[in-house]
PDB file of N, CA and C in Angstrom:
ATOM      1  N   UNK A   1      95.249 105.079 126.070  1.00  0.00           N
ATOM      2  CA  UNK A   1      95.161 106.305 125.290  1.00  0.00           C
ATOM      3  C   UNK A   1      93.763 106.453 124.698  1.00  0.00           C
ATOM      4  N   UNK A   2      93.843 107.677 124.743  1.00  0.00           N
ATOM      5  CA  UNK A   2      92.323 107.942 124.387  1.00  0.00           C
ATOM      6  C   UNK A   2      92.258 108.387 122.369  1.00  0.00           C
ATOM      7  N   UNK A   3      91.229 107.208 121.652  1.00  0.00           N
ATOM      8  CA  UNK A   3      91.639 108.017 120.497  1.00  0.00           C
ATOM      9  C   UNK A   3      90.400 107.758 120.028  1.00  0.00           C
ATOM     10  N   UNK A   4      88.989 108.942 120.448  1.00  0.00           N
ATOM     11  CA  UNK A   4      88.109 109.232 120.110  1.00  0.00           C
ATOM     12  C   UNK A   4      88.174 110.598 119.278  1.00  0.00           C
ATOM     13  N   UNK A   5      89.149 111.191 119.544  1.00  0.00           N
ATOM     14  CA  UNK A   5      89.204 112.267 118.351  1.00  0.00           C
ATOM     15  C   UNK A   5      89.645 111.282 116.514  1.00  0.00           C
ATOM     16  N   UNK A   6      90.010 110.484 116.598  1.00  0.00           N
ATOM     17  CA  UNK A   6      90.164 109.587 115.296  1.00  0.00           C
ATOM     18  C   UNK A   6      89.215 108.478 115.161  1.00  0.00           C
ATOM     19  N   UNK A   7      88.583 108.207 116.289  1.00  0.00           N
ATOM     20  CA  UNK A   7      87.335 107.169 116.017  1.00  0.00           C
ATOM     21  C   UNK A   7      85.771 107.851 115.754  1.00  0.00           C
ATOM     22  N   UNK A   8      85.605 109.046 116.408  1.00  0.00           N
ATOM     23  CA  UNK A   8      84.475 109.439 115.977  1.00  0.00           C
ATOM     24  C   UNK A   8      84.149 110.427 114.772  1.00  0.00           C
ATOM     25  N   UNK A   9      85.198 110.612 114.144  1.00  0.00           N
ATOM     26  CA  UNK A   9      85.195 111.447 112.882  1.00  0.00           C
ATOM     27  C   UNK A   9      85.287 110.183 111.639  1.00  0.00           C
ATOM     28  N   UNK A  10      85.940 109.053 112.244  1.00  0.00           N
ATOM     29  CA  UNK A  10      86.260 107.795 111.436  1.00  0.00           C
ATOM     30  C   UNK A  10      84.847 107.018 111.320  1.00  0.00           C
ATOM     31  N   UNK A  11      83.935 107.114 112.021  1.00  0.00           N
ATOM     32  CA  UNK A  11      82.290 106.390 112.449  1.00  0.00           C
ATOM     33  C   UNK A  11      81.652 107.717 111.180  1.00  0.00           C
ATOM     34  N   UNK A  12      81.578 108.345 111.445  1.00  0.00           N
ATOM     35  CA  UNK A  12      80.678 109.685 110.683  1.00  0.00           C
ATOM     36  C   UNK A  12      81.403 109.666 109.165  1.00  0.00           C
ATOM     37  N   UNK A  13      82.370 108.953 108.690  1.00  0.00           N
ATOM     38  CA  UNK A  13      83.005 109.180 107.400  1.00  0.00           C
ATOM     39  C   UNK A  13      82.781 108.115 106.758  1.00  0.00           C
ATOM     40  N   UNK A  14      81.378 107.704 106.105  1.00  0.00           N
ATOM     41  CA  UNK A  14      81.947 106.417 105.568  1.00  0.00           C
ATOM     42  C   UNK A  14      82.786 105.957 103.929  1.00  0.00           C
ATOM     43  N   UNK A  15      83.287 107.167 103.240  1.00  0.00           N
ATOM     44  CA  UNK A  15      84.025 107.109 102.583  1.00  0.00           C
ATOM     45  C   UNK A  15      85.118 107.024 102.931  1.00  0.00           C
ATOM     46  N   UNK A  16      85.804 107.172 104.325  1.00  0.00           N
ATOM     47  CA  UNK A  16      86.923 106.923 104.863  1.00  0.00           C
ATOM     48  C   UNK A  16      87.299 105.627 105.131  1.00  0.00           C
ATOM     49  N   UNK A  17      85.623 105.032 105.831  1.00  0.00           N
ATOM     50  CA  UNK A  17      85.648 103.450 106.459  1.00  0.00           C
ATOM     51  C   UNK A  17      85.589 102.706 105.129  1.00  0.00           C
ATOM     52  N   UNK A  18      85.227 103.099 103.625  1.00  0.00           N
ATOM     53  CA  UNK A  18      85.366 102.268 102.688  1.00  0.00           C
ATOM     54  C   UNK A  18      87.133 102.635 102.119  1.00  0.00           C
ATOM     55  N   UNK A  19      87.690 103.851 101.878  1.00  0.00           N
ATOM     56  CA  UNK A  19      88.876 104.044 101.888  1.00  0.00           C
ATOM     57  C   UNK A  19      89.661 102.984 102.456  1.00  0.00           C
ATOM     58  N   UNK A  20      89.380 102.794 103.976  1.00  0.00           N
ATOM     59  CA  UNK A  20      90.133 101.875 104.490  1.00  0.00           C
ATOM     60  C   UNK A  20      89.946 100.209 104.156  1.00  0.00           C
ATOM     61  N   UNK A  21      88.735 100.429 103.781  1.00  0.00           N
ATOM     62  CA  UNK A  21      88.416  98.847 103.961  1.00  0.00           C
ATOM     63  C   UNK A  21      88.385  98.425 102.357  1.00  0.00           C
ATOM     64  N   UNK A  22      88.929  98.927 101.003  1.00  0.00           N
ATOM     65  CA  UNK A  22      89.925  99.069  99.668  1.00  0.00           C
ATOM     66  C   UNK A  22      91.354  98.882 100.020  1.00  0.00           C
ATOM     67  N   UNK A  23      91.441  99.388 101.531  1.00  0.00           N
ATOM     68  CA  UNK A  23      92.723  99.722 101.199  1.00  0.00           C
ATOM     69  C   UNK A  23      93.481  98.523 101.652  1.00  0.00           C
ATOM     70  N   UNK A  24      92.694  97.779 102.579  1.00  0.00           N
ATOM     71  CA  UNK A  24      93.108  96.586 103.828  1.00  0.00           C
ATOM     72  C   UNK A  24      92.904  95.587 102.637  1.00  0.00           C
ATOM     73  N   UNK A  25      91.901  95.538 101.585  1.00  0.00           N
ATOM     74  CA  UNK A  25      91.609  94.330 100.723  1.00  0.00           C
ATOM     75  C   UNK A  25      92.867  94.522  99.783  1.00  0.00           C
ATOM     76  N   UNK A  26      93.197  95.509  99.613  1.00  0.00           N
ATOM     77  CA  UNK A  26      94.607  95.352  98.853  1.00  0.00           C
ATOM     78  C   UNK A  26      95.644  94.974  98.985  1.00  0.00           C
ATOM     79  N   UNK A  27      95.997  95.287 100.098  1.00  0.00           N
ATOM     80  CA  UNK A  27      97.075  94.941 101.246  1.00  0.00           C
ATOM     81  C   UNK A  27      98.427  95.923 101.780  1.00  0.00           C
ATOM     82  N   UNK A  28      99.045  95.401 102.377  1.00  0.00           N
ATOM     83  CA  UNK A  28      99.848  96.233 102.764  1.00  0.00           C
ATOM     84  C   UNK A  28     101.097  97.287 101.622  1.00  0.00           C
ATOM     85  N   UNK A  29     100.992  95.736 100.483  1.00  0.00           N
ATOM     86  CA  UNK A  29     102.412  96.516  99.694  1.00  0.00           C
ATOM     87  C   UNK A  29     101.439  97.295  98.574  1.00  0.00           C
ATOM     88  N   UNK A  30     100.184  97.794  98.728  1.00  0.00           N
ATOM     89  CA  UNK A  30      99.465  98.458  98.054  1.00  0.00           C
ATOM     90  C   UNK A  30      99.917  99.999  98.057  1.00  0.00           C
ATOM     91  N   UNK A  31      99.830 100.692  96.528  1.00  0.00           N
ATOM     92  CA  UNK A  31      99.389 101.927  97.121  1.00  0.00           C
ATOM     93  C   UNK A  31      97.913 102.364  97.700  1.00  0.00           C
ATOM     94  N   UNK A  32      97.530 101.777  97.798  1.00  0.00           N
ATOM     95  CA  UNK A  32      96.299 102.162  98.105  1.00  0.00           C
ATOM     96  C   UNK A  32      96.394 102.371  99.843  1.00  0.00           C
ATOM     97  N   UNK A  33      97.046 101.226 100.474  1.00  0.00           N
ATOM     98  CA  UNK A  33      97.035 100.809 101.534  1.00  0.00           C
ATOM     99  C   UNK A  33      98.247 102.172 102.453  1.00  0.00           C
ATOM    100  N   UNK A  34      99.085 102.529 101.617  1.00  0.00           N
ATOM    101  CA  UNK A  34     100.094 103.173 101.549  1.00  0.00           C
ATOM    102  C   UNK A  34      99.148 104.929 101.861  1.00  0.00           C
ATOM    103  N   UNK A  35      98.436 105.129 100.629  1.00  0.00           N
ATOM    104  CA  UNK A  35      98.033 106.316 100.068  1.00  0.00           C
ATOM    105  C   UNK A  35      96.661 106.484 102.035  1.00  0.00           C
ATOM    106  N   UNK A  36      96.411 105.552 102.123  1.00  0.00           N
ATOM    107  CA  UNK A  36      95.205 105.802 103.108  1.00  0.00           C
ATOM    108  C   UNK A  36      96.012 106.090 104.911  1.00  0.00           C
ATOM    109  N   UNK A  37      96.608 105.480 105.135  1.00  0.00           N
ATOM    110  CA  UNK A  37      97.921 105.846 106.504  1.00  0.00           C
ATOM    111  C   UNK A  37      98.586 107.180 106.214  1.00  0.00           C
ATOM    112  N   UNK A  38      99.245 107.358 104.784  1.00  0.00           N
ATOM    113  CA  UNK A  38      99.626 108.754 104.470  1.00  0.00           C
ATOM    114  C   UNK A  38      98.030 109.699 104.607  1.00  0.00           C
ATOM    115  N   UNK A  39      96.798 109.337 104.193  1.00  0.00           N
ATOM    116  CA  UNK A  39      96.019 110.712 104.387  1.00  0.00           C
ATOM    117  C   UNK A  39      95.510 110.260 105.741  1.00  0.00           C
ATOM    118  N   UNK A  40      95.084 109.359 106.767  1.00  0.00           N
ATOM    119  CA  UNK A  40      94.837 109.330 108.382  1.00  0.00           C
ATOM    120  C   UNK A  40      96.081 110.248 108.700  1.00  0.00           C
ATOM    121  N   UNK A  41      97.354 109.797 108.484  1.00  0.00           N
ATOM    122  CA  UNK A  41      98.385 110.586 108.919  1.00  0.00           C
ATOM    123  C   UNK A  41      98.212 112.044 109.178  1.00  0.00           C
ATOM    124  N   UNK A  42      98.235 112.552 108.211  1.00  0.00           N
ATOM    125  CA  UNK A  42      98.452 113.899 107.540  1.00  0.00           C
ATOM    126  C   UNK A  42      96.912 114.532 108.339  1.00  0.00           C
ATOM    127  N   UNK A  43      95.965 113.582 108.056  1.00  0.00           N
ATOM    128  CA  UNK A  43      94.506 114.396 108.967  1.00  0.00           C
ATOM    129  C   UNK A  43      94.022 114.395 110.309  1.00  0.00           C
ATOM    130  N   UNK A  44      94.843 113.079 110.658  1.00  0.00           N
ATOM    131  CA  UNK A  44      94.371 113.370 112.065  1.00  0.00           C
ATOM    132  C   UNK A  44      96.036 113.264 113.256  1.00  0.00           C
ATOM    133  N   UNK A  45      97.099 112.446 112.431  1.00  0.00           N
ATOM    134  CA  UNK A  45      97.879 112.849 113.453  1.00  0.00           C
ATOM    135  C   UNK A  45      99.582 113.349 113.007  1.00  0.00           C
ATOM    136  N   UNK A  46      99.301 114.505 112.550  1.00  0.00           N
ATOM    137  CA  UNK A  46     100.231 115.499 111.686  1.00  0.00           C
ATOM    138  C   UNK A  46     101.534 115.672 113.315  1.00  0.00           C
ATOM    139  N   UNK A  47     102.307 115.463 112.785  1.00  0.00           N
ATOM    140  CA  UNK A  47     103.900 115.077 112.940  1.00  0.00           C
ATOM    141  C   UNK A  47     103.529 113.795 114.593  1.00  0.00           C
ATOM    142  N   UNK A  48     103.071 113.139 114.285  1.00  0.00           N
ATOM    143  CA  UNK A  48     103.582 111.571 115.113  1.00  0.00           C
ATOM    144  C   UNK A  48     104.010 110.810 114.460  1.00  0.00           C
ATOM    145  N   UNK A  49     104.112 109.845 115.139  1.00  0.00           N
ATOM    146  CA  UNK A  49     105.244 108.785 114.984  1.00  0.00           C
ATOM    147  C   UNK A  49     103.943 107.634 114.568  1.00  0.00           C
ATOM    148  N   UNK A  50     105.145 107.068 113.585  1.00  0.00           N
ATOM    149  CA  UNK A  50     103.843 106.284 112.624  1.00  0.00           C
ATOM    150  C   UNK A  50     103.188 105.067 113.980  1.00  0.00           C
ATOM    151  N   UNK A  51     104.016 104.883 114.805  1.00  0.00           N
ATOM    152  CA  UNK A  51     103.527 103.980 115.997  1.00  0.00           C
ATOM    153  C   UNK A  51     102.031 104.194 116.458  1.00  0.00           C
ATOM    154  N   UNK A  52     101.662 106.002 116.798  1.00  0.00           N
ATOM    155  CA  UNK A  52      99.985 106.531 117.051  1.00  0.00           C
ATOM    156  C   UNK A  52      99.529 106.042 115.945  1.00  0.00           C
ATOM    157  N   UNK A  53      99.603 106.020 114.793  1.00  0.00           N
ATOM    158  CA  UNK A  53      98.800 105.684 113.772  1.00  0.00           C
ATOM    159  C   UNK A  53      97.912 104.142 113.917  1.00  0.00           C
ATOM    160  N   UNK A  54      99.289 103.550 113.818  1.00  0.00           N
ATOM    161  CA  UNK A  54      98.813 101.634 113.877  1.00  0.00           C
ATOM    162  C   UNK A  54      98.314 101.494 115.103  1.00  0.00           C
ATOM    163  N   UNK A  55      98.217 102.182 116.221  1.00  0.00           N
ATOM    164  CA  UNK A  55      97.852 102.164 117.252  1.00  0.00           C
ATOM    165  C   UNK A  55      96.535 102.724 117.098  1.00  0.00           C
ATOM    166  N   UNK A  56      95.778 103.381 117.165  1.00  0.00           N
ATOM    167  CA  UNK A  56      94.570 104.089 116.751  1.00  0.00           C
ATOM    168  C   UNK A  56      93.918 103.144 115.630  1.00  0.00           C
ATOM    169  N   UNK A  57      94.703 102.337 114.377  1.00  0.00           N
ATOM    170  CA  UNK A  57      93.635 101.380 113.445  1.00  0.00           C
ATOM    171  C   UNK A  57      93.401 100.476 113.869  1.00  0.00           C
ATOM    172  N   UNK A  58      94.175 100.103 115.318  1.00  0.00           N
ATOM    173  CA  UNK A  58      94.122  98.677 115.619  1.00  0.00           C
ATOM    174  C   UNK A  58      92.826  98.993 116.720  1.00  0.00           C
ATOM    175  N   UNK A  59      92.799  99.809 117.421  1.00  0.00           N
ATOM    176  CA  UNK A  59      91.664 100.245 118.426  1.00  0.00           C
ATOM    177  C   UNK A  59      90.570 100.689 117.935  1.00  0.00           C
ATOM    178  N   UNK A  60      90.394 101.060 116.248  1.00  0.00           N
ATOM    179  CA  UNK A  60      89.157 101.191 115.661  1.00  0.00           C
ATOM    180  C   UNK A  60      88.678 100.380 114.692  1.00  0.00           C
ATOM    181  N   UNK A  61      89.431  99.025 114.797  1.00  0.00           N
ATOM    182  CA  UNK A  61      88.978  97.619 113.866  1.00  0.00           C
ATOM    183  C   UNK A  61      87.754  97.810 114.158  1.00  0.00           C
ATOM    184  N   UNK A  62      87.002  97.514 114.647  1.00  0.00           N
ATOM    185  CA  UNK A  62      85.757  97.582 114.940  1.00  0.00           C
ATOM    186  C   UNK A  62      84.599  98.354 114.435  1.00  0.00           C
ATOM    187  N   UNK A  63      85.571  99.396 113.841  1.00  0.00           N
ATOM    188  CA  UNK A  63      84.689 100.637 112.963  1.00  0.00           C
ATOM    189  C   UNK A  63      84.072  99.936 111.350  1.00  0.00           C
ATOM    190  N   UNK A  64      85.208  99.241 111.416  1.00  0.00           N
ATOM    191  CA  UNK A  64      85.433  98.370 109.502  1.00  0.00           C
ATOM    192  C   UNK A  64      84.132  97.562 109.974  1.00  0.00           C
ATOM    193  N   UNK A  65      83.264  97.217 108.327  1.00  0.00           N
ATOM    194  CA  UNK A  65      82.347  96.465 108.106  1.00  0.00           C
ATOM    195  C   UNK A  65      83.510  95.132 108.513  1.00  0.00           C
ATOM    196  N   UNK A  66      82.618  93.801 109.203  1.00  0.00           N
ATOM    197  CA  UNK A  66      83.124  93.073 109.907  1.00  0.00           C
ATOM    198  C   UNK A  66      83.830  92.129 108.350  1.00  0.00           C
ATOM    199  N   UNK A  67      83.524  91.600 107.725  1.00  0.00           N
ATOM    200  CA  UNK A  67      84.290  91.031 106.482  1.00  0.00           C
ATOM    201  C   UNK A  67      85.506  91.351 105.974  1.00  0.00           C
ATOM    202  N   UNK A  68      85.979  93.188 106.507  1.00  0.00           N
ATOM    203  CA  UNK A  68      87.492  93.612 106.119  1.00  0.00           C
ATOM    204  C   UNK A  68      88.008  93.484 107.360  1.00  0.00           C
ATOM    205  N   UNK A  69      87.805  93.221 108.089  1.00  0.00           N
ATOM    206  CA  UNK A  69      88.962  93.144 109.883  1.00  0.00           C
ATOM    207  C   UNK A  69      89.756  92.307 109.229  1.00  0.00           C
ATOM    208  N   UNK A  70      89.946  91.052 109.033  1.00  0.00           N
ATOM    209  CA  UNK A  70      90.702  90.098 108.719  1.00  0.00           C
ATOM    210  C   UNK A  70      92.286  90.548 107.660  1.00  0.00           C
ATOM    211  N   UNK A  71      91.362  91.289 106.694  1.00  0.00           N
ATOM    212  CA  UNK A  71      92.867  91.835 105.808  1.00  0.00           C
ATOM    213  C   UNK A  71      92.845  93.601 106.723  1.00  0.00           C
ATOM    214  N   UNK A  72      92.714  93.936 107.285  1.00  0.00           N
ATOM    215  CA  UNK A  72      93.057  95.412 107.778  1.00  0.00           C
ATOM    216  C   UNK A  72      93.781  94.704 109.078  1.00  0.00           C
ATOM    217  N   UNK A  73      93.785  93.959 109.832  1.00  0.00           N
ATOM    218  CA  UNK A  73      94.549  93.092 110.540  1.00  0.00           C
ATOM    219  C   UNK A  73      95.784  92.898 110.468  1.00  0.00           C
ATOM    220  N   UNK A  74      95.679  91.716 108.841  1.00  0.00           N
ATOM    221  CA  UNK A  74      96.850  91.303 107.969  1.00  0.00           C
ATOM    222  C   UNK A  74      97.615  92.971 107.930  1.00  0.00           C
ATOM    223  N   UNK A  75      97.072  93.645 107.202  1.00  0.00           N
ATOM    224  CA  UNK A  75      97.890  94.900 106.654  1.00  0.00           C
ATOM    225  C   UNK A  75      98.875  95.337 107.966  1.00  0.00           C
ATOM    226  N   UNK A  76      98.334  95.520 109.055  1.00  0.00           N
ATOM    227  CA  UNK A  76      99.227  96.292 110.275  1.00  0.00           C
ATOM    228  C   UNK A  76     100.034  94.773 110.827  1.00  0.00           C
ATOM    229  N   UNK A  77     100.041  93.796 110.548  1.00  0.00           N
ATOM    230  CA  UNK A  77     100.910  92.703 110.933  1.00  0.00           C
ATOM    231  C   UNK A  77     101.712  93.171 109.676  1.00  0.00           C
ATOM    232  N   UNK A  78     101.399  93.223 108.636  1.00  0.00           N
ATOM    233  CA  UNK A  78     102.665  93.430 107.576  1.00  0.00           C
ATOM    234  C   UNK A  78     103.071  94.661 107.385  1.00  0.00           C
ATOM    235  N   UNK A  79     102.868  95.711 107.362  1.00  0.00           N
ATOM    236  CA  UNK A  79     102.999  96.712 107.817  1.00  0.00           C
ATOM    237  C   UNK A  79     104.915  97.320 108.451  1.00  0.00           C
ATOM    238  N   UNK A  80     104.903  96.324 109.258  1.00  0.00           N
ATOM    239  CA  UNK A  80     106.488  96.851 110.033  1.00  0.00           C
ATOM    240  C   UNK A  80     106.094  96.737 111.610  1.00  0.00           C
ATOM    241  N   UNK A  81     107.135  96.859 112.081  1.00  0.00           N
ATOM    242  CA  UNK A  81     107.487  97.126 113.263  1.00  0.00           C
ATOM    243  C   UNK A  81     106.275  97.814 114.139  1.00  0.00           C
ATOM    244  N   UNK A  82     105.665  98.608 113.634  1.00  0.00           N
ATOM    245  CA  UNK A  82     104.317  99.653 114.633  1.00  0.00           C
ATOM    246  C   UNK A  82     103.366  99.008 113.635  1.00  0.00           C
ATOM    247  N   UNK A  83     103.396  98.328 113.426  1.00  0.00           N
ATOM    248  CA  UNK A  83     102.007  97.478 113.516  1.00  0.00           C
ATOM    249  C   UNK A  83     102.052  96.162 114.364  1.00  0.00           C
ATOM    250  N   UNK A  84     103.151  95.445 114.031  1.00  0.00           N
ATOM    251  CA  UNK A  84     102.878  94.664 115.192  1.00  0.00           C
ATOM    252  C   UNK A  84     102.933  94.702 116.532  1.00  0.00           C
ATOM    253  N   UNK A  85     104.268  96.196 116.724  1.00  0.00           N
ATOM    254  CA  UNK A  85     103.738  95.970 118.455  1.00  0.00           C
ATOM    255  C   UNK A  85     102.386  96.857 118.665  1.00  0.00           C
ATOM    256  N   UNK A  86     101.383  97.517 117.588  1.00  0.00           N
ATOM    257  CA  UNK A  86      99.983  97.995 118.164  1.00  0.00           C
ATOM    258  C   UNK A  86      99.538  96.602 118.141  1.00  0.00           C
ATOM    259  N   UNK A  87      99.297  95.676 117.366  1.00  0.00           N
ATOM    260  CA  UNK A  87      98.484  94.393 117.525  1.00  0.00           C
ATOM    261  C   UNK A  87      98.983  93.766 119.099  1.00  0.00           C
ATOM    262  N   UNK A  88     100.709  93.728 119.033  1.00  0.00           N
ATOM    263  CA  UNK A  88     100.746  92.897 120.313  1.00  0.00           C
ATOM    264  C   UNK A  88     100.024  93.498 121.564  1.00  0.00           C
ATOM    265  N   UNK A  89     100.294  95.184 121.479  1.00  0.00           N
ATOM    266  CA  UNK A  89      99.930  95.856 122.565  1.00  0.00           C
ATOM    267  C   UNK A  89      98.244  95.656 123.048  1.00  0.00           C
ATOM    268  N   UNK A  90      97.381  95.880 121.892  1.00  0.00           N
ATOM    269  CA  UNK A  90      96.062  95.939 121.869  1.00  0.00           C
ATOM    270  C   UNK A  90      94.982  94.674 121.563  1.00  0.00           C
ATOM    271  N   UNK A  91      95.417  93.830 120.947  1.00  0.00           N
ATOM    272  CA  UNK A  91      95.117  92.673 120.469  1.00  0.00           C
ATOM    273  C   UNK A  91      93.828  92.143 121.896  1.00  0.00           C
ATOM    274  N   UNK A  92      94.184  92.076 122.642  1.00  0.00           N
ATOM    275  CA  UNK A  92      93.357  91.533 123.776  1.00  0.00           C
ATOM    276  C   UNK A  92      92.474  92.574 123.860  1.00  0.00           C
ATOM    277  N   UNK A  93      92.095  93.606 123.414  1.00  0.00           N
ATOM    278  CA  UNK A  93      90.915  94.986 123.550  1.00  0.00           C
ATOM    279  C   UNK A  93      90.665  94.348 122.581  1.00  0.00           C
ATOM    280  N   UNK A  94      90.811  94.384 121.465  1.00  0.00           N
ATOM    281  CA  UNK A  94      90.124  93.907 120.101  1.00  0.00           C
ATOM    282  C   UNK A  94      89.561  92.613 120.528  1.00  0.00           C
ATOM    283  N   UNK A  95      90.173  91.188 120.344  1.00  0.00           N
ATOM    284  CA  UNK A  95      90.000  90.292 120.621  1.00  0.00           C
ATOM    285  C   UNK A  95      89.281  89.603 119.361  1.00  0.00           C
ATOM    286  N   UNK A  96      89.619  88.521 119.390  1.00  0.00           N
ATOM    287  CA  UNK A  96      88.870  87.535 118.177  1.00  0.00           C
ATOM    288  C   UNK A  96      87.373  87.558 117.883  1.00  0.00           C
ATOM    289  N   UNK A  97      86.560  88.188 118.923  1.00  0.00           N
ATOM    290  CA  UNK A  97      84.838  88.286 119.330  1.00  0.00           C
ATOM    291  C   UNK A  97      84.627  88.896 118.194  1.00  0.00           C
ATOM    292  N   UNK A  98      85.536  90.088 117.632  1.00  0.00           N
ATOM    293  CA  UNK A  98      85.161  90.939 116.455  1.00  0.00           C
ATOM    294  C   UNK A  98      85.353  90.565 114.991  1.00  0.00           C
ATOM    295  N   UNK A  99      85.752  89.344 115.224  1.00  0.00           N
ATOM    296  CA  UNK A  99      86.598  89.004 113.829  1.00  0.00           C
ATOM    297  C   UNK A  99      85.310  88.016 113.452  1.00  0.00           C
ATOM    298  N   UNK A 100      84.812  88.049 111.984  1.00  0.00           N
ATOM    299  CA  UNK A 100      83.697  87.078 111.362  1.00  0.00           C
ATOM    300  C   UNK A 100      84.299  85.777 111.556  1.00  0.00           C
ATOM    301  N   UNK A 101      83.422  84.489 112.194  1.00  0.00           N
ATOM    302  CA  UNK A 101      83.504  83.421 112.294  1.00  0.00           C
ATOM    303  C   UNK A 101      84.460  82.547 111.232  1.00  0.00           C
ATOM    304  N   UNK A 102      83.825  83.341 110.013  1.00  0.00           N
ATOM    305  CA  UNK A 102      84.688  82.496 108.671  1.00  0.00           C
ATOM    306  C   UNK A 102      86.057  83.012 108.489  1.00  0.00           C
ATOM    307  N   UNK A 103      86.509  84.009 109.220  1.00  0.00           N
ATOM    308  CA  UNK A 103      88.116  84.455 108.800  1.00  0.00           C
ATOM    309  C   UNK A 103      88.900  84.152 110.681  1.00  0.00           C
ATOM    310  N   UNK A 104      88.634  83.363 111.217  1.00  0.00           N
ATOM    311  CA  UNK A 104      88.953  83.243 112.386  1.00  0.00           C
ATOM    312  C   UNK A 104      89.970  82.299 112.496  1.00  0.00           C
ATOM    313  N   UNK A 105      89.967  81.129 111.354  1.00  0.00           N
ATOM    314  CA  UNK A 105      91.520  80.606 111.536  1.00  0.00           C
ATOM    315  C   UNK A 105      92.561  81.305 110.614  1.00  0.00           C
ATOM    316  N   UNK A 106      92.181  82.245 109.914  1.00  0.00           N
ATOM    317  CA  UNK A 106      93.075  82.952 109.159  1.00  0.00           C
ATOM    318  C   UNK A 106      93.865  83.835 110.262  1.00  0.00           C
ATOM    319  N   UNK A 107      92.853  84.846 111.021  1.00  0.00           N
ATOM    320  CA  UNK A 107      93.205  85.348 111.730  1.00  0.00           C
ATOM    321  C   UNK A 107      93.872  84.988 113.014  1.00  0.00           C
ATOM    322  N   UNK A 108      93.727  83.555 113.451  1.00  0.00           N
ATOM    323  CA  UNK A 108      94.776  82.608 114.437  1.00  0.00           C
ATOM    324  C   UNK A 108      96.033  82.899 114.025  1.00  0.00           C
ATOM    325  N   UNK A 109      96.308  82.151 112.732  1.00  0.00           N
ATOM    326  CA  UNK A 109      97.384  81.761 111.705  1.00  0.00           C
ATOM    327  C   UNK A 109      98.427  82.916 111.866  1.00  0.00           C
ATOM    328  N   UNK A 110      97.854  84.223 111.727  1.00  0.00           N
ATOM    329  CA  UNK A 110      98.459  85.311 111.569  1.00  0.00           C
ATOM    330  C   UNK A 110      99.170  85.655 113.073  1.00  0.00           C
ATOM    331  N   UNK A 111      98.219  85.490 113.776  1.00  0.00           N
ATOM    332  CA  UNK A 111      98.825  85.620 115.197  1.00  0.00           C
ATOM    333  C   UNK A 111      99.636  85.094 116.004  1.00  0.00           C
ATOM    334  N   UNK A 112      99.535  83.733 115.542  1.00  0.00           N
ATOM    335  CA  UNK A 112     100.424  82.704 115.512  1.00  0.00           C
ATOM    336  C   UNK A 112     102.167  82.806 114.948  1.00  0.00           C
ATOM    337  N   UNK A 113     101.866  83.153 113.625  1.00  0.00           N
ATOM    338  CA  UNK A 113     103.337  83.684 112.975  1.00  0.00           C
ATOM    339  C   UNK A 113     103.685  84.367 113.642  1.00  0.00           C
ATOM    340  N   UNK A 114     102.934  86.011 113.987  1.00  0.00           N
ATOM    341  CA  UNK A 114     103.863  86.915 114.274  1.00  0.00           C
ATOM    342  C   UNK A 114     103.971  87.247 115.876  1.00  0.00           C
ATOM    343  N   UNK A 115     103.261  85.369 116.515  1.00  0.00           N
ATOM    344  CA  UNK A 115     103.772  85.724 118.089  1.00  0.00           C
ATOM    345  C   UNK A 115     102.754  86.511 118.981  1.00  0.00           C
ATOM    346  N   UNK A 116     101.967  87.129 118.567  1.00  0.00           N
ATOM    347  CA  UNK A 116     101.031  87.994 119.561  1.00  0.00           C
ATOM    348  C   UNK A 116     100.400  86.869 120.786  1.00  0.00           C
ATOM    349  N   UNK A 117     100.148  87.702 121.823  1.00  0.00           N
ATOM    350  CA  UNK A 117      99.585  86.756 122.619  1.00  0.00           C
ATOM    351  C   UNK A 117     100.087  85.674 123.572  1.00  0.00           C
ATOM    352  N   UNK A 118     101.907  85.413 123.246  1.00  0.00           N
ATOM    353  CA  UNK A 118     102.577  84.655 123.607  1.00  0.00           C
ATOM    354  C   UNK A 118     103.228  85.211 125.047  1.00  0.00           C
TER     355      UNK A 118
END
C-alpha cells in the first residue's frame, strides 16, 4: 500500500513529528498518545479502520527523530490488535537498521514478547 499521501505531509509537519514523538514518549495508555491517532485519524484517514492507521505509523517510523522509534514502536505493540498485526505485517520494511543502537535490545525484547518475526 501506498501511504505517501500520510508520509509526505507527515515529513513537512514538524509539529506533527514532535506531536507524535510526545505522544510515543508517553505511551500508549496516554492521552496524549490517544489525542494524536484520534487527530492522524480524523486528518488523514476519515472513516477507516483503525488497522490503516497503525499501518501507515508503522511504515513512517522512520519519519520520527531516531531516539523516539523505540517508544512509538512500544505504543503500536500496546496499542491492540492493529498494532500488532501492522508491526507483524511490516516489521521486516522497517527493520531493526532504523532503530538507535542503544534501544535495540529493548526493541528485541518487545518483539520477542509479542512474537513478531516468528
Amino acid at each position: 500500500m501506498d501511504y505517501m499521501f500520510f508520509r509526505e505531509p507527515l515529513k513537512a509537519n514538524p509539529a506533527l513529528i514532535e506531536k507524535w514523538g510526545v505522544a510515543a514518549t508517553a505511551g500508549s495508555e496516554s492521552e496524549a498518545w490517544s489525542a494524536f491517532v484520534s487527530d492522524i485519524s480524523d486528518r488523514f484517514f476519515k472513516g477507516s479502520r483503525k488497522q490503516r492507521v497503525m499501518d501507515a505509523l508503522i511504515l513512517s517510523l522512520d519519519i520520527l527523530p531516531p531516539e523516539r522509534r523505540a517508544d512509538a514502536l512500544a505504543c503500536l505493540l500496546t496499542d491492540g490488535r492493529e498494532g500488532i498485526a501492522a508491526v507483524e505485517e511490516f516489521w521486516a520494511y522497517v527493520g531493526m537498521d532504523r532503530i538507535p543502537e542503544a534501544d535495540r535490545a529493548r526493541v528485541a525484547a518487545l518483539l520477542l514478547h509479542y512474537e513478531i518475526g516468528k
